[in-house]
Protein backbone atom coordinates (compact mmCIF):
# COMPACT_ATOMS: atom_id res chain seq x y z
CA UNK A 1 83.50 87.89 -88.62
CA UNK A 2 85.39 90.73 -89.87
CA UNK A 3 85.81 91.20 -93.71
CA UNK A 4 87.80 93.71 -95.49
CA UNK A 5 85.18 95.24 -96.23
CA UNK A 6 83.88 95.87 -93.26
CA UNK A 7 84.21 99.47 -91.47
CA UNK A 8 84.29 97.27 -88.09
CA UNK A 9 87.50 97.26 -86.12
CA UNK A 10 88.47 94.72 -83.43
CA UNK A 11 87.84 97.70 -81.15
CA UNK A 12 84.53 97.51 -81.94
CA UNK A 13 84.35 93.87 -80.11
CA UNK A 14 86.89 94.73 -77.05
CA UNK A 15 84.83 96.23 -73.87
CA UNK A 16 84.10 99.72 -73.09
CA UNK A 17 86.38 101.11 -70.55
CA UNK A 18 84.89 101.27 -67.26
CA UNK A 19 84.68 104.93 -66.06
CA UNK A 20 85.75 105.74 -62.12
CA UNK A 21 83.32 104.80 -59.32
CA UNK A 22 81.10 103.62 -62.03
CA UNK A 23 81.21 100.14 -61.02
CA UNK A 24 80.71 99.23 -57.48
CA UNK A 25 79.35 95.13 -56.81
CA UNK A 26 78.24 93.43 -53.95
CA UNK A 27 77.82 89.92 -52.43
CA UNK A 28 77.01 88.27 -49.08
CA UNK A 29 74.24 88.80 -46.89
CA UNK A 30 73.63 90.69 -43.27
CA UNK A 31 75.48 89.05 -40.55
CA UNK A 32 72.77 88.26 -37.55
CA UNK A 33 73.02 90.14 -34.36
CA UNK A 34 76.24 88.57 -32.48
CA UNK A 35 77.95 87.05 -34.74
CA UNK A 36 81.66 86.97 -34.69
CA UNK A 37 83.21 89.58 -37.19
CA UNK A 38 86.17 88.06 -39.12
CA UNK A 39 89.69 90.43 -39.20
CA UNK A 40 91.22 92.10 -41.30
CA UNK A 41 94.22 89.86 -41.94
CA UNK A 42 91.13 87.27 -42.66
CA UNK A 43 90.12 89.68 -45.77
CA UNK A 44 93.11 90.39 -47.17
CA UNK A 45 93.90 86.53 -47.10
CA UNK A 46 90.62 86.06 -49.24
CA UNK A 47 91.59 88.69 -51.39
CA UNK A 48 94.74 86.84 -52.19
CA UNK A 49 92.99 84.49 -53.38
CA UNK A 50 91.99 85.98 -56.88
CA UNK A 51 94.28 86.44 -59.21
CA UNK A 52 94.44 88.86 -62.23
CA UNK A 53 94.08 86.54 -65.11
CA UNK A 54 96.72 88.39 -67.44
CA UNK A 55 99.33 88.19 -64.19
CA UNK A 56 100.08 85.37 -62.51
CA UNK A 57 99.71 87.28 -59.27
CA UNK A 58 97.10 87.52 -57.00
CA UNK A 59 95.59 91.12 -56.93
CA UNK A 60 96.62 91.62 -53.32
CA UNK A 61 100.14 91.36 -54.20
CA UNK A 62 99.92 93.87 -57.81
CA UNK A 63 98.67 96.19 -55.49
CA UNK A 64 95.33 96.67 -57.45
CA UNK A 65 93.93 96.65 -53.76
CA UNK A 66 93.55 100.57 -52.42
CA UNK A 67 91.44 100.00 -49.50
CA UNK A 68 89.64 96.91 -47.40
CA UNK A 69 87.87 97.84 -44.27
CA UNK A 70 85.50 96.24 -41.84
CA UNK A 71 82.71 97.82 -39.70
CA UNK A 72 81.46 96.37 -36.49
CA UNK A 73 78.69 94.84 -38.21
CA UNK A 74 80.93 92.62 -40.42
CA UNK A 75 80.62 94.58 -43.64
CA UNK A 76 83.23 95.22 -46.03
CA UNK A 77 84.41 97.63 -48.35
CA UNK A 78 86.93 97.31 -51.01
CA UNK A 79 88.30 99.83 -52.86
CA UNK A 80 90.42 98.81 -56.18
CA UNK A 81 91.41 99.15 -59.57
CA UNK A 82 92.97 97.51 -62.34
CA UNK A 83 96.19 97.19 -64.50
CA UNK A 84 94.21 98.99 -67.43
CA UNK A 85 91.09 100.41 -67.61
CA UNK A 86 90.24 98.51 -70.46
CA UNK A 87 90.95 95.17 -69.28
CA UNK A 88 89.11 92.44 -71.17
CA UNK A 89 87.98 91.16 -67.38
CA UNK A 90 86.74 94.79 -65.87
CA UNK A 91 83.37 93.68 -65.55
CA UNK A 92 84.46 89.85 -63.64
CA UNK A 93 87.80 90.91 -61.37
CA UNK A 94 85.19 93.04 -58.81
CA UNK A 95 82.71 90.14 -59.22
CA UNK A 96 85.39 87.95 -58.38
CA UNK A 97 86.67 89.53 -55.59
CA UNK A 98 83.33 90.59 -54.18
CA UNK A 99 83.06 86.69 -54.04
CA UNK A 100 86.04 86.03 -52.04
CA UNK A 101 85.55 88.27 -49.37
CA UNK A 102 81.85 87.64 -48.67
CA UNK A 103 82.90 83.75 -48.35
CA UNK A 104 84.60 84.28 -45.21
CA UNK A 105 83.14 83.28 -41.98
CA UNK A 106 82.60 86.56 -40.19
CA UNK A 107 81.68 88.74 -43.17
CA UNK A 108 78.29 89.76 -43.88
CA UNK A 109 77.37 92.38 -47.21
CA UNK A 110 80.58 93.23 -49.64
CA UNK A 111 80.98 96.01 -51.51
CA UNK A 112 83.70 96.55 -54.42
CA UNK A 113 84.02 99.89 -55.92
CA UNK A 114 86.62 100.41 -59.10
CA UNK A 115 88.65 103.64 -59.07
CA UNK A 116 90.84 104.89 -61.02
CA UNK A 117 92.96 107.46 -59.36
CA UNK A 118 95.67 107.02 -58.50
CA UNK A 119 96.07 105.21 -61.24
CA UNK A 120 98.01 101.53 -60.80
CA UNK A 121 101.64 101.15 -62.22
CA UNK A 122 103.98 98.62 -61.12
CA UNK A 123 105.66 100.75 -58.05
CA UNK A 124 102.64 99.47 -56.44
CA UNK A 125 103.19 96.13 -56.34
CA UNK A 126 104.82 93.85 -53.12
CA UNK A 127 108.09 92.59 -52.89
CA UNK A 128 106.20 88.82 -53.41
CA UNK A 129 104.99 90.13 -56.73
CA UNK A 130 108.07 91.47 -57.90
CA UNK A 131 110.14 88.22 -56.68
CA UNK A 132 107.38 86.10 -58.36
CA UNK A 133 107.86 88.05 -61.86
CA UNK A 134 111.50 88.00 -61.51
CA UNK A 135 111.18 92.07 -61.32
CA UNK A 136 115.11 92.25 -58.99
């Protein structure tokens, strides 16, 4: 607890910024030799499935999703950031999302890497998003 006389801030409490590249996360496993590699549209489906929990909007949608690729061996890469460097959830959104992807069928190791630049602002987000915030 914070008393007035204490030279503690709620700063003090809220997390540390997360600094560019410095937080990549992974999930899922090696697909075998053979197996069927899921699509692309199959990815960005799972990545509409998380949502930023400050936004009612999945992250797909805000646009805080630069970059989702597939190799021909079923492993994924997404590149994204967040509304605010700062956010309370840095450390749980790539977590999150790293979660989604690797649980569809087709997709073997998942990587999520947080950048920062460019950085997000609301120009980024879909027509969906906008409709859904009332944003027109």
């Amino acid at each position: 607890m914070i008393t007035k006389d204490d030279d503690r801030s709620v700063r003090d409490f809220m997390p540390d910024p997360i600094e560019p590249g410095e937080s990549t996360t992974c999930a899922g496993i090696a697909l075998t030799s053979g197996a069927e590699i899921a699509d692309k549209s199959m990815i960005i489906e799972a990545l509409r499935t998380v949502f930023d929990p400050e936004i009612p909007v999945n992250i797909y949608d805000l646009g805080l999703v630069y970059r989702n690729d597939i190799d021909d061996q079923g492993q994924v890469t997404v590149e994204m950031t967040l509304t605010a460097p700062g956010c309370p959830v840095a450390g749980e959104i790539p977590k999150w999302v790293a979660d989604a992807v690797a649980s569809v069928e087709g997709v073997g190791e998942v990587s999520v890497c947080l950048v920062w630049d460019p950085p997000w602002n609301q120009d980024m987000m879909s027509e969906e998003a906008r409709l859904e915030l009332g944003m027109f």
